[in-house]
C-alpha atoms as a PDB file:
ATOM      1  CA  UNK A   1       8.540  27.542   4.675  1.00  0.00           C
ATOM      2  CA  UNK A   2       7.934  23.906   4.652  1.00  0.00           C
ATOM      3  CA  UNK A   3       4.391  22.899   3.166  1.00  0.00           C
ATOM      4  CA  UNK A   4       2.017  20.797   5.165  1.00  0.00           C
ATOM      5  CA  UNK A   5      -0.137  18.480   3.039  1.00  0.00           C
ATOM      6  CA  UNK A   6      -2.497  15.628   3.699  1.00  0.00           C
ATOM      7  CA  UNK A   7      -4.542  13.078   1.462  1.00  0.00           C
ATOM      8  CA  UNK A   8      -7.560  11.165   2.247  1.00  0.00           C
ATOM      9  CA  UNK A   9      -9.327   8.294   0.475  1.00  0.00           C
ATOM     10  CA  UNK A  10     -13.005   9.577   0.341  1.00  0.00           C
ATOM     11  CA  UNK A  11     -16.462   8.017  -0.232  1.00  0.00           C
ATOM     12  CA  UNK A  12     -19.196  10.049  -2.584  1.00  0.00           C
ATOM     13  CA  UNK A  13     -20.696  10.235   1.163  1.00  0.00           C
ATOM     14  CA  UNK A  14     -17.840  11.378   2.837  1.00  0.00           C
ATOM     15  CA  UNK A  15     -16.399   8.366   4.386  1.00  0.00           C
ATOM     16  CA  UNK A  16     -12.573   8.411   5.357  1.00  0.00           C
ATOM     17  CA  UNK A  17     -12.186   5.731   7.854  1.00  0.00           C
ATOM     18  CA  UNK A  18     -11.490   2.311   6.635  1.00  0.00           C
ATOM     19  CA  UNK A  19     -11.186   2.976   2.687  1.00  0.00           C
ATOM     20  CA  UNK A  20     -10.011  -0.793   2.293  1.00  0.00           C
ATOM     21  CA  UNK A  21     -13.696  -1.717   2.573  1.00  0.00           C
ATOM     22  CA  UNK A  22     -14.956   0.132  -0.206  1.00  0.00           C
ATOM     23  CA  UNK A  23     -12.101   1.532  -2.930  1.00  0.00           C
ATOM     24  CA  UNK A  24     -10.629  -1.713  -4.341  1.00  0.00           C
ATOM     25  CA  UNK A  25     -12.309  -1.925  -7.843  1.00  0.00           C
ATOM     26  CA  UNK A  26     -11.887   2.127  -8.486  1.00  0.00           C
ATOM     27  CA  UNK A  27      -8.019   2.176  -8.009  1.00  0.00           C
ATOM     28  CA  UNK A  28      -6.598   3.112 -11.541  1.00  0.00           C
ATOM     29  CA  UNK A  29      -3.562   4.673 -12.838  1.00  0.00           C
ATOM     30  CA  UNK A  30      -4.308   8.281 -12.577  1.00  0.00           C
ATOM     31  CA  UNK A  31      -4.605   7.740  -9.171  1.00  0.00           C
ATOM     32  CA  UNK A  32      -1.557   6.055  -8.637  1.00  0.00           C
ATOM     33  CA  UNK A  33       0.039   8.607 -10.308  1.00  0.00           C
ATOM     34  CA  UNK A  34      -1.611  12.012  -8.217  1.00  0.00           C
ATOM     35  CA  UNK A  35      -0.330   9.745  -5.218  1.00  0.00           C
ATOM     36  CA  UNK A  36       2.781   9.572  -6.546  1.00  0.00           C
ATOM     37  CA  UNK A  37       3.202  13.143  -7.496  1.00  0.00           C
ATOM     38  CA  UNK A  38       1.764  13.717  -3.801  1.00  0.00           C
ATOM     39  CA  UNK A  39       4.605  11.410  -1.806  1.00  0.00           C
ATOM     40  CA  UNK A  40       7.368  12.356  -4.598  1.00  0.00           C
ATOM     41  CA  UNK A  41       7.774  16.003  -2.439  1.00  0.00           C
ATOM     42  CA  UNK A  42       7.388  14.521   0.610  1.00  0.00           C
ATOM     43  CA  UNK A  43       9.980  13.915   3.155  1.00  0.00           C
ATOM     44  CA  UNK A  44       8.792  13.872   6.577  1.00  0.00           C
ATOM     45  CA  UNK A  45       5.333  12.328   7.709  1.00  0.00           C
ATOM     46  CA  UNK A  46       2.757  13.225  10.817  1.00  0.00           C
ATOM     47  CA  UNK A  47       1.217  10.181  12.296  1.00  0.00           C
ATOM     48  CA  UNK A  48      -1.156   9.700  15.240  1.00  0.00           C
ATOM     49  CA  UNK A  49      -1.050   6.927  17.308  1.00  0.00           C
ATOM     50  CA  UNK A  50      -3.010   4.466  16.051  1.00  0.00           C
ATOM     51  CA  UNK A  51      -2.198   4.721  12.387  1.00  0.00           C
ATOM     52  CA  UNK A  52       1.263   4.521  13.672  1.00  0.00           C
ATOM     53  CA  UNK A  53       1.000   1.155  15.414  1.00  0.00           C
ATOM     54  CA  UNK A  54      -1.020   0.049  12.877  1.00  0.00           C
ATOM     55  CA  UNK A  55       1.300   0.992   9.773  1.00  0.00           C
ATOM     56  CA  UNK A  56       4.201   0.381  12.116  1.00  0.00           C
ATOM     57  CA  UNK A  57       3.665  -3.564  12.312  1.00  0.00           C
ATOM     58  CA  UNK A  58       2.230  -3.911   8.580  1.00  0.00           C
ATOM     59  CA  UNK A  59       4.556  -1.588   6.322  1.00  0.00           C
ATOM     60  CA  UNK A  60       7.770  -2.837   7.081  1.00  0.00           C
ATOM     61  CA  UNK A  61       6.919  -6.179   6.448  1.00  0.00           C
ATOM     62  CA  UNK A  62       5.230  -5.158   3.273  1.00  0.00           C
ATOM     63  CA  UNK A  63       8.140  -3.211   1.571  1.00  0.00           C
ATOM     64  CA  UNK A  64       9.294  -5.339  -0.928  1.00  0.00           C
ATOM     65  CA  UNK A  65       5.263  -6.548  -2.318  1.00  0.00           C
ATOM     66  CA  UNK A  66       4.176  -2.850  -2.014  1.00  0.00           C
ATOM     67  CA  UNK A  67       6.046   0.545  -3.321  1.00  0.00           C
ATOM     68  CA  UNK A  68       4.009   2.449  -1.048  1.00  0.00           C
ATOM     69  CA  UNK A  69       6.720   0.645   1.474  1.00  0.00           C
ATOM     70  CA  UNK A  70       9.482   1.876   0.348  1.00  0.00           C
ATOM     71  CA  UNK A  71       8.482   5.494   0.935  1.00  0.00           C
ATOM     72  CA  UNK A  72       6.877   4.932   4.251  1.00  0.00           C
ATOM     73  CA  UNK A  73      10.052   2.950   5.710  1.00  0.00           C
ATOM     74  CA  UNK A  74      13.047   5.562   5.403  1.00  0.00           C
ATOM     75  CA  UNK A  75      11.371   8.843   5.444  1.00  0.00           C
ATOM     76  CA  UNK A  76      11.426  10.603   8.813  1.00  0.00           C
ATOM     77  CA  UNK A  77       8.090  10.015  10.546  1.00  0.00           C
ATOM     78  CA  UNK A  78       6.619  12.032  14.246  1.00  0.00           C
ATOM     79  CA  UNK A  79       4.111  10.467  16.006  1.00  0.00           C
ATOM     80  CA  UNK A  80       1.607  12.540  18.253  1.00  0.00           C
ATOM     81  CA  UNK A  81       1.043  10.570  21.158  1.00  0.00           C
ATOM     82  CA  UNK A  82      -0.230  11.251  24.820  1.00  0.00           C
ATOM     83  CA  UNK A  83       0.353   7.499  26.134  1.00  0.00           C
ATOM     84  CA  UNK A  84       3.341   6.528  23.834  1.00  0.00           C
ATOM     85  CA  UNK A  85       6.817   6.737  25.282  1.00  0.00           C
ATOM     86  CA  UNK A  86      10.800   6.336  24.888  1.00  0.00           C
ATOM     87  CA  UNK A  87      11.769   4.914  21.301  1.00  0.00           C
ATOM     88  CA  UNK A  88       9.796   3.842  19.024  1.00  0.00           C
ATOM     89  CA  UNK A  89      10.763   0.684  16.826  1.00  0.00           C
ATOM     90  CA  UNK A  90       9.768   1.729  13.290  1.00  0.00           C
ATOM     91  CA  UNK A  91      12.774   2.835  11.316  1.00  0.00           C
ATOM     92  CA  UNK A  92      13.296   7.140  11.426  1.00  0.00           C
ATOM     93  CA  UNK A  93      10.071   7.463  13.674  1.00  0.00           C
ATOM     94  CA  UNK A  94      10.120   9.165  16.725  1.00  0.00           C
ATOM     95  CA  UNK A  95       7.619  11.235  19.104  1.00  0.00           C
ATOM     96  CA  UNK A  96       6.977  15.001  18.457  1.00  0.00           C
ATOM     97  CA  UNK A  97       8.989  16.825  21.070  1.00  0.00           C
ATOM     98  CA  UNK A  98       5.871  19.565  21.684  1.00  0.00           C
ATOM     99  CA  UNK A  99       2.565  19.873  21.645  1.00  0.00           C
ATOM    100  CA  UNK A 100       1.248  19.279  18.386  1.00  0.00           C
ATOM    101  CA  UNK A 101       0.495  22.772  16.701  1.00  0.00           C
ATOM    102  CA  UNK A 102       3.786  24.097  18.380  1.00  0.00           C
ATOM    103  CA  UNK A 103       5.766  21.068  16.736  1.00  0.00           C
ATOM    104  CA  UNK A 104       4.094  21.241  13.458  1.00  0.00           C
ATOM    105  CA  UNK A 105       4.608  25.295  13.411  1.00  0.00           C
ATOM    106  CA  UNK A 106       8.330  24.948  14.125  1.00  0.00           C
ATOM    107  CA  UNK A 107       8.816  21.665  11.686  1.00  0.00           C
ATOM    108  CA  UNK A 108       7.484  24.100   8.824  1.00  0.00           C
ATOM    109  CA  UNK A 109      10.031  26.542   9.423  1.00  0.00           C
ATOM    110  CA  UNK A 110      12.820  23.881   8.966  1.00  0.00           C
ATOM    111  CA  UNK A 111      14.611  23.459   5.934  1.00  0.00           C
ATOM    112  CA  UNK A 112      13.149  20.746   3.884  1.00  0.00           C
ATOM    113  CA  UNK A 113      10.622  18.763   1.629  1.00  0.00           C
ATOM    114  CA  UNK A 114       6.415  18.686   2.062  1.00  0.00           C
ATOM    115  CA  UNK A 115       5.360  17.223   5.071  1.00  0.00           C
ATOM    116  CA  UNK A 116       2.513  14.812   5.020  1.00  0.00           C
ATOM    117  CA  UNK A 117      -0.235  13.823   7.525  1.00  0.00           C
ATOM    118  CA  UNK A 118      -0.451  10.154   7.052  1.00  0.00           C
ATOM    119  CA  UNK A 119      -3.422   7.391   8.915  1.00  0.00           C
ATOM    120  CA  UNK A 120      -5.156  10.200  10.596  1.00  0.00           C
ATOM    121  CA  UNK A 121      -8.296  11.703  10.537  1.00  0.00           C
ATOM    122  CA  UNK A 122      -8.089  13.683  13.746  1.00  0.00           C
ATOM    123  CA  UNK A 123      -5.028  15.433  13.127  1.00  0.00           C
ATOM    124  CA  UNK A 124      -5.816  16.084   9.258  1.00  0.00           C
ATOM    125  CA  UNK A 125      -8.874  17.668  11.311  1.00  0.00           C
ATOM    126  CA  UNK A 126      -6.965  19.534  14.272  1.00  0.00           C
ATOM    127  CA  UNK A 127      -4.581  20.737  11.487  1.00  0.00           C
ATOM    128  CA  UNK A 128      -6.548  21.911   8.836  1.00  0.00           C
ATOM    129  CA  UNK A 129      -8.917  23.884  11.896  1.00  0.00           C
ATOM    130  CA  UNK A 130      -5.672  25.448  13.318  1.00  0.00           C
ATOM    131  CA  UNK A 131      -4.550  26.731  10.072  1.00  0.00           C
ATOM    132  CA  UNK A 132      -1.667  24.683   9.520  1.00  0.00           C
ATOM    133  CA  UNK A 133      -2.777  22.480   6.957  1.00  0.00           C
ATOM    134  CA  UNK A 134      -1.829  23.863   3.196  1.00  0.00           C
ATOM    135  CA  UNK A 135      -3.160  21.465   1.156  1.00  0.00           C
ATOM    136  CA  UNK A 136      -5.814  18.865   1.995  1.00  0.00           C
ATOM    137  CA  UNK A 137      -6.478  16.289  -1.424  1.00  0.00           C
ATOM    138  CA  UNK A 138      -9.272  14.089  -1.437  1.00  0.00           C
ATOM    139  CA  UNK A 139      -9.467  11.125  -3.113  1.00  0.00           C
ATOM    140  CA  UNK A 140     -13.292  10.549  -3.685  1.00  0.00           C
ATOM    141  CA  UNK A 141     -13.662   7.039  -5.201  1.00  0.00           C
ATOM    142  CA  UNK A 142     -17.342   6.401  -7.212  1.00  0.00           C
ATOM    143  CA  UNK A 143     -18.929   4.387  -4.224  1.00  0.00           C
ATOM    144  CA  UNK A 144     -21.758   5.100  -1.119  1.00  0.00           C
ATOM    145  CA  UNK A 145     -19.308   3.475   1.873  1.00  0.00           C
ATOM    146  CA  UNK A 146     -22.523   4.408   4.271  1.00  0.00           C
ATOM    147  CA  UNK A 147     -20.918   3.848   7.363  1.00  0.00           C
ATOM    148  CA  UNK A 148     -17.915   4.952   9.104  1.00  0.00           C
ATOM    149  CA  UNK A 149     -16.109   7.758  10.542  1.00  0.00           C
ATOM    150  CA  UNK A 150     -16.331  10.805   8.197  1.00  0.00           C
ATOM    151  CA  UNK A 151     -14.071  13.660   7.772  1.00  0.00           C
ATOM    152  CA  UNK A 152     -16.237  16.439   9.137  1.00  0.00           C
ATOM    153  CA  UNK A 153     -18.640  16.573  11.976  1.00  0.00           C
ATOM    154  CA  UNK A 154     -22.184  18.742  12.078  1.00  0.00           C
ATOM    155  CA  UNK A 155     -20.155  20.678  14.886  1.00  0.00           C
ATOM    156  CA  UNK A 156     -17.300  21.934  12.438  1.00  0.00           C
ATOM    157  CA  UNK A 157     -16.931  25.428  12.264  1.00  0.00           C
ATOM    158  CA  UNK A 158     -17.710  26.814   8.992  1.00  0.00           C
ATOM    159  CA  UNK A 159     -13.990  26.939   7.273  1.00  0.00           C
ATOM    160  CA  UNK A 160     -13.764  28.367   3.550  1.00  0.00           C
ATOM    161  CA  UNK A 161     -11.708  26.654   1.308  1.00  0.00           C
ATOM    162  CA  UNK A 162     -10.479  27.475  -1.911  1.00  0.00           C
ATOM    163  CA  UNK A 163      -9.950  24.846  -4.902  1.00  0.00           C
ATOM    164  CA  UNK A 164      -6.089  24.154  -5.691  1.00  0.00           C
ATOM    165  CA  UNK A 165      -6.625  21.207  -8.006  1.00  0.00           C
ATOM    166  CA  UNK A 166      -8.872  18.309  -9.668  1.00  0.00           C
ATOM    167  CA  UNK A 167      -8.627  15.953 -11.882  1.00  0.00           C
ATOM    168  CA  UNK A 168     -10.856  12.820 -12.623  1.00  0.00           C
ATOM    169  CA  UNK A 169      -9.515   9.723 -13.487  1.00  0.00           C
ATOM    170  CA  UNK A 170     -10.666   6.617 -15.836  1.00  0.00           C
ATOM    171  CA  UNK A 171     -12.384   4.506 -13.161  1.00  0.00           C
ATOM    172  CA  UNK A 172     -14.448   7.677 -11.905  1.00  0.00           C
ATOM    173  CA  UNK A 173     -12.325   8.961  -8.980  1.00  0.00           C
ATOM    174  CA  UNK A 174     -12.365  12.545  -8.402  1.00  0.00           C
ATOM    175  CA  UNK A 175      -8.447  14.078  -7.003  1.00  0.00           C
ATOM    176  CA  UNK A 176      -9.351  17.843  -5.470  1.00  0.00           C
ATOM    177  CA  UNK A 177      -6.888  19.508  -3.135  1.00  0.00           C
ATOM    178  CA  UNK A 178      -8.067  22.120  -1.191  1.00  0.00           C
ATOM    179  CA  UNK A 179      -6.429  24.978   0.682  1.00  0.00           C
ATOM    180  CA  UNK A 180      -7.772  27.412   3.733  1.00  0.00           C
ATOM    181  CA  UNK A 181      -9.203  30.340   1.791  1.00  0.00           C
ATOM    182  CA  UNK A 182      -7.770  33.759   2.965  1.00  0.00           C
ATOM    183  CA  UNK A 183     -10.706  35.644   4.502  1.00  0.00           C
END
């Protein structure tokens, strides 16, 4: 069975949304090395909507100034969508085929590398509350953001998790991945 990961820049205060506005002095090498490790097993991506059209119009246009671009651009990417249709003009992207827990649960059982929630907080959320999510790293960066969307919401069912991983890095970031603890 395929493993479903996901990574998320993260404020001390639990910010998730918008980590341009707050991580750009903490990036450091051990950090650009767990990503790496992270990506290196990754061959298929989960994108919502918007981070698709977003990363859709930046990344391919960014390939040859950013690595990052020459993972995102070949690997096979699905895009969970209620208002997109037909094909979709990023390269190997298309539109999952099912609803999304029903597509995810049949993509694990495919043959294949990790798969990797990329630019979304909502499915990291609907995934990691439906049980589908194996590993969950956050990248906690030294820094109060204040504002902006956070991972979790005071409504959350409580969900155990169990500690996979940490490392700190140089510059203060904290890498800890996180997996659904078996009751």
């Amino acid at each position: 069975m395929r493993r479903l990961t996901a990574g998320l820049f993260s404020s001390v205060d639990g910010v998730v949304e918008s980590p341009h506005l707050w991580q750009f002095d903490s990036f450091d090498p051990e950090l650009g090395a767990g990503m790496g490790a992270m990506i290196g097993k990754v061959d298929t991506v989960l994108l919502g909507r918007q981070g698709y059209q977003e990363w859709a119009d930046h990344w391919p246009r960014a390939e040859a100034t950013d690595p990052f671009g020459s993972f995102i651009n070949p690997v096979q990417k699905f895009v969970a969508s209620r208002t997109l249709s037909g094909e979709l003009g990023w390269t190997n992207a298309s539109l999952m085929t099912a609803p999304l827990e029903e597509f995810v649960t049949a993509l694990k059982e495919t043959d294949g590398g990790d798969i990797a929630v990329c630019a979304s907080i909502s499915l990291v959320r609907q995934l990691l509350f439906a049980g589908l999510l194996d590993s969950l790293m956050l990248m906690t960066h030294p820094v109060v953001a204040g504002a902006g969307r956070r991972l979790f919401d005071p409504a959350d069912p409580v969900t155990r998790l169990e500690l996979q991983d940490v490392t700190a890095t140089s510059k203060g970031n904290v890498l800890a991945s996180y997996g659904l603890r078996a009751l």
